[in-house]
C-alpha atoms as a PDB file:
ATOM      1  CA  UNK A   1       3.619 -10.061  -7.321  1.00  0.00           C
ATOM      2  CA  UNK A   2       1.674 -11.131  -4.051  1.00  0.00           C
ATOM      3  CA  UNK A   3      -0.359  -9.088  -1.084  1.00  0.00           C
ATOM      4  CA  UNK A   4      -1.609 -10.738   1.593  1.00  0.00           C
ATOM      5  CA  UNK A   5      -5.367  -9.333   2.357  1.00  0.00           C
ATOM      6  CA  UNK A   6      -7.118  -9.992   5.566  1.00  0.00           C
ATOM      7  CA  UNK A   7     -10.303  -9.335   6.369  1.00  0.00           C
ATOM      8  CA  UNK A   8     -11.708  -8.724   9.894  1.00  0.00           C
ATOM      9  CA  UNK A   9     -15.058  -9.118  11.962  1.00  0.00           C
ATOM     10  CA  UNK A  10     -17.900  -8.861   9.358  1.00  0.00           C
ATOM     11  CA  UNK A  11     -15.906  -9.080   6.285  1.00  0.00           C
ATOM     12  CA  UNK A  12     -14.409 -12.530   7.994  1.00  0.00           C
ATOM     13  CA  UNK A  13     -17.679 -13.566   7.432  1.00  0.00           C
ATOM     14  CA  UNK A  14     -19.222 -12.312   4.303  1.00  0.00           C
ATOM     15  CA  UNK A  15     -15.870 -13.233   2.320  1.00  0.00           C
ATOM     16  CA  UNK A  16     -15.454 -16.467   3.606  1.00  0.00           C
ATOM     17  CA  UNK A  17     -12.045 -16.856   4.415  1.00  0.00           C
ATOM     18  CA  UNK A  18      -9.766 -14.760   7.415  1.00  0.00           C
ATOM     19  CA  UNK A  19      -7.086 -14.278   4.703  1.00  0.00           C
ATOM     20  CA  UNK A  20      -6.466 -14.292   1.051  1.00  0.00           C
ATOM     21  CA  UNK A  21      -3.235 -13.947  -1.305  1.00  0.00           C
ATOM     22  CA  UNK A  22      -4.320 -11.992  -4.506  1.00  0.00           C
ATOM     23  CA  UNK A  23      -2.242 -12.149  -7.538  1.00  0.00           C
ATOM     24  CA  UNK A  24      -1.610  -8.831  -9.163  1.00  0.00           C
ATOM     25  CA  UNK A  25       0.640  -6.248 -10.913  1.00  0.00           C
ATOM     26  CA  UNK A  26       3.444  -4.129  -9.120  1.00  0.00           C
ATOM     27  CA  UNK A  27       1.992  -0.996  -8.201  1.00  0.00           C
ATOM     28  CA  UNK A  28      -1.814  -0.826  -8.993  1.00  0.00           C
ATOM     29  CA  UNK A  29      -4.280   1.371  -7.323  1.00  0.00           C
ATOM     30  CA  UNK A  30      -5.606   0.225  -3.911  1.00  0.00           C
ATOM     31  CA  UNK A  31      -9.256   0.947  -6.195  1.00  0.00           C
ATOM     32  CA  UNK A  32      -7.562  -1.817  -8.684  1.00  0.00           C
ATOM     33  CA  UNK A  33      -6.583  -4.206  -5.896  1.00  0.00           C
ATOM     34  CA  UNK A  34     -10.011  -3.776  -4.321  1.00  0.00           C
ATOM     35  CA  UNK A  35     -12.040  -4.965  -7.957  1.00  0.00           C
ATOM     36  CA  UNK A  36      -9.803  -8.319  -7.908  1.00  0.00           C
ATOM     37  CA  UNK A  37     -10.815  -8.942  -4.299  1.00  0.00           C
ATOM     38  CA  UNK A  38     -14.524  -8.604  -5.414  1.00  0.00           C
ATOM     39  CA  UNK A  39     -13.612 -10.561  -8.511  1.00  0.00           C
ATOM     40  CA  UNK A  40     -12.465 -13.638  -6.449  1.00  0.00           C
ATOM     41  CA  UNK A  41     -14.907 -13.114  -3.498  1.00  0.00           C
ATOM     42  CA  UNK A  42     -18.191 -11.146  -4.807  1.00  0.00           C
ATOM     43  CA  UNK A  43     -19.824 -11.496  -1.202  1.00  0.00           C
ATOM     44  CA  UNK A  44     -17.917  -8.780  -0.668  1.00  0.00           C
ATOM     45  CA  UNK A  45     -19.022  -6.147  -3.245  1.00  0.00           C
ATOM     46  CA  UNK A  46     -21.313  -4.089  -1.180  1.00  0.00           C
ATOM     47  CA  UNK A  47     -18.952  -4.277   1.718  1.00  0.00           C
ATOM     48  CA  UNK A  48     -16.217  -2.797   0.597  1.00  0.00           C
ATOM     49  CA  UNK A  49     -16.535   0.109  -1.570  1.00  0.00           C
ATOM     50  CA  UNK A  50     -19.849   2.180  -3.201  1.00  0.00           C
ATOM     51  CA  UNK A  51     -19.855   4.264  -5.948  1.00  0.00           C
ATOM     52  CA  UNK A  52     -21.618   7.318  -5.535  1.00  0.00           C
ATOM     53  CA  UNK A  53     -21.804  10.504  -7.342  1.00  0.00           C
ATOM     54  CA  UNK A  54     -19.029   9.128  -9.817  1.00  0.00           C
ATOM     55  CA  UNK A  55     -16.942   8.517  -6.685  1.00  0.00           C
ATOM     56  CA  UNK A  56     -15.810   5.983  -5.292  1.00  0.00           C
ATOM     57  CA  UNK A  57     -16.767   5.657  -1.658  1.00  0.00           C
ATOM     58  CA  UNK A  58     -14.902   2.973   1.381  1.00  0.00           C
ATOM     59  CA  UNK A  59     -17.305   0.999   3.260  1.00  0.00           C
ATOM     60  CA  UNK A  60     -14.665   0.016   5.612  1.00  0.00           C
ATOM     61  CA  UNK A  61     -11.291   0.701   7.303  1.00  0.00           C
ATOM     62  CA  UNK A  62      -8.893  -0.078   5.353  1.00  0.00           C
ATOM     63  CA  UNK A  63      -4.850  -0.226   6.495  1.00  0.00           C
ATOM     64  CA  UNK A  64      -1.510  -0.805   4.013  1.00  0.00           C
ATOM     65  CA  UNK A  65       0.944  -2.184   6.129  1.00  0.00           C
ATOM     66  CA  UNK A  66      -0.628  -0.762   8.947  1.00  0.00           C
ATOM     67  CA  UNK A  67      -1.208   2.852   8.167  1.00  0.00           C
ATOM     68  CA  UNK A  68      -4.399   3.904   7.624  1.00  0.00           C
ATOM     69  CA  UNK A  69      -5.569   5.024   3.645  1.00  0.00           C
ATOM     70  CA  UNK A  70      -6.495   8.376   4.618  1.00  0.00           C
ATOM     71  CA  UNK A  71      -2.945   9.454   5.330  1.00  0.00           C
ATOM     72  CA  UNK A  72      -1.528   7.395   2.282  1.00  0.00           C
ATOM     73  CA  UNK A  73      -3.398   8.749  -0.860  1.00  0.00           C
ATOM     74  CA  UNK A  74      -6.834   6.636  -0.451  1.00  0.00           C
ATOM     75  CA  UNK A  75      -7.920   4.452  -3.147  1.00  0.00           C
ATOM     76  CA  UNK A  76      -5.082   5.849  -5.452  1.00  0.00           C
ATOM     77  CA  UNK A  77      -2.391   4.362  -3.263  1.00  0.00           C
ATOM     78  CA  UNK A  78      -0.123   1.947  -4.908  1.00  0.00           C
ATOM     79  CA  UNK A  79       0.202  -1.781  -3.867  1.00  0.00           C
ATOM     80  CA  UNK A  80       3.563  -3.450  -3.679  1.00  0.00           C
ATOM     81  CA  UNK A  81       5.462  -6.680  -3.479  1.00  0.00           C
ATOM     82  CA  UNK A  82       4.787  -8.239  -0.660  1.00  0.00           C
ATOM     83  CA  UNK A  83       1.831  -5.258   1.552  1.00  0.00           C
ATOM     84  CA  UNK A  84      -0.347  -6.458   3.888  1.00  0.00           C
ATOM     85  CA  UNK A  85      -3.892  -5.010   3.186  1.00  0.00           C
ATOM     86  CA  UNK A  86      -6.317  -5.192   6.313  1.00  0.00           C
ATOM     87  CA  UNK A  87      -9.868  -4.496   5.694  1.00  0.00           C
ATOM     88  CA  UNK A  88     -11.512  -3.388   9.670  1.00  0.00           C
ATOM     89  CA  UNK A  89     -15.891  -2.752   8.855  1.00  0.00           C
ATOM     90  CA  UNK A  90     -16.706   0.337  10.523  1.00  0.00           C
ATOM     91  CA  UNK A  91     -19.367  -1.329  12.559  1.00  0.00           C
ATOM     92  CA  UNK A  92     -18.067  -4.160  14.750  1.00  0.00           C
ATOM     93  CA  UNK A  93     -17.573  -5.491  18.405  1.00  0.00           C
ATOM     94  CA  UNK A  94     -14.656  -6.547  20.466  1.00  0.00           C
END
Protein backbone atom coordinates (compact mmCIF):
# COMPACT_ATOMS: atom_id res chain seq x y z
CA UNK A 1 0.00 0.00 0.00
CA UNK A 2 0.79 3.84 -0.48
CA UNK A 3 0.37 7.21 1.88
CA UNK A 4 1.09 10.28 0.65
CA UNK A 5 3.19 12.36 3.46
CA UNK A 6 3.67 16.04 3.27
CA UNK A 7 5.63 17.98 5.16
CA UNK A 8 5.13 21.72 5.91
CA UNK A 9 7.22 24.97 6.79
CA UNK A 10 10.39 23.69 8.57
CA UNK A 11 10.07 20.10 7.86
CA UNK A 12 9.75 21.33 3.93
CA UNK A 13 13.07 22.19 4.51
CA UNK A 14 14.95 19.84 6.68
CA UNK A 15 13.43 16.77 4.61
CA UNK A 16 14.05 18.02 1.40
CA UNK A 17 11.17 17.44 -0.54
CA UNK A 18 7.23 19.13 -0.03
CA UNK A 19 5.90 15.55 -0.46
CA UNK A 20 6.81 11.97 -0.32
CA UNK A 21 4.96 8.51 -1.15
CA UNK A 22 6.19 5.86 1.44
CA UNK A 23 5.75 2.27 0.74
CA UNK A 24 4.37 0.29 3.61
CA UNK A 25 2.07 -2.39 5.13
CA UNK A 26 -1.83 -2.02 5.57
CA UNK A 27 -2.42 -0.84 8.89
CA UNK A 28 0.88 -0.07 10.81
CA UNK A 29 1.23 2.27 13.65
CA UNK A 30 1.51 6.00 12.81
CA UNK A 31 5.00 5.30 15.33
CA UNK A 32 5.84 2.56 12.42
CA UNK A 33 5.05 4.90 9.53
CA UNK A 34 7.01 7.67 11.24
CA UNK A 35 10.58 5.23 11.50
CA UNK A 36 10.27 4.64 7.52
CA UNK A 37 9.97 8.39 6.99
CA UNK A 38 13.24 8.81 9.05
CA UNK A 39 14.58 5.76 7.27
CA UNK A 40 14.24 7.43 3.79
CA UNK A 41 14.84 11.05 4.98
CA UNK A 42 17.11 11.01 8.33
CA UNK A 43 17.19 14.98 8.31
CA UNK A 44 14.23 14.51 9.83
CA UNK A 45 14.93 12.39 12.96
CA UNK A 46 15.06 15.04 15.56
CA UNK A 47 12.12 16.77 14.01
CA UNK A 48 9.68 14.55 14.26
CA UNK A 49 9.47 12.48 17.24
CA UNK A 50 11.84 12.14 20.74
CA UNK A 51 11.96 9.47 22.92
CA UNK A 52 11.86 10.32 26.36
CA UNK A 53 11.27 8.50 29.49
CA UNK A 54 10.60 5.24 27.34
CA UNK A 55 7.99 7.33 25.51
CA UNK A 56 7.68 8.35 22.59
CA UNK A 57 7.20 12.08 22.29
CA UNK A 58 5.73 14.32 18.73
CA UNK A 59 7.83 17.14 17.81
CA UNK A 60 5.24 18.32 15.49
CA UNK A 61 1.56 18.48 14.42
CA UNK A 62 0.73 15.81 12.90
CA UNK A 63 -2.91 15.26 10.86
CA UNK A 64 -4.38 11.71 9.16
CA UNK A 65 -6.56 12.78 6.61
CA UNK A 66 -7.01 15.88 8.23
CA UNK A 67 -7.87 15.13 11.80
CA UNK A 68 -5.56 15.81 14.20
CA UNK A 69 -3.59 12.55 16.18
CA UNK A 70 -4.72 13.56 19.46
CA UNK A 71 -8.34 12.72 18.77
CA UNK A 72 -7.39 9.53 16.68
CA UNK A 73 -5.28 7.29 19.07
CA UNK A 74 -1.71 9.18 18.66
CA UNK A 75 1.18 7.30 17.51
CA UNK A 76 -0.85 3.97 17.77
CA UNK A 77 -3.19 5.02 15.01
CA UNK A 78 -3.31 2.79 12.05
CA UNK A 79 -2.29 3.90 8.47
CA UNK A 80 -4.33 2.86 5.48
CA UNK A 81 -4.48 2.54 1.75
CA UNK A 82 -4.32 5.50 0.32
CA UNK A 83 -4.13 8.47 4.02
CA UNK A 84 -2.73 11.56 3.63
CA UNK A 85 -0.26 12.21 6.56
CA UNK A 86 0.58 16.05 7.10
CA UNK A 87 3.37 16.83 9.36
CA UNK A 88 2.66 21.04 10.60
CA UNK A 89 6.22 21.98 13.19
CA UNK A 90 4.85 23.60 16.10
CA UNK A 91 6.96 26.64 15.55
CA UNK A 92 6.34 28.34 12.20
CA UNK A 93 5.13 31.59 10.36
CA UNK A 94 2.46 32.40 7.90
Amino acid sequence: MAVDVKFIGSLRNIAGVNKKTIECSNGISLLFLINLIIKELPALKKNLVFQQNQEFRINSLILINGTEISVLNGLKTKINNGDKIVFVPFIHGG
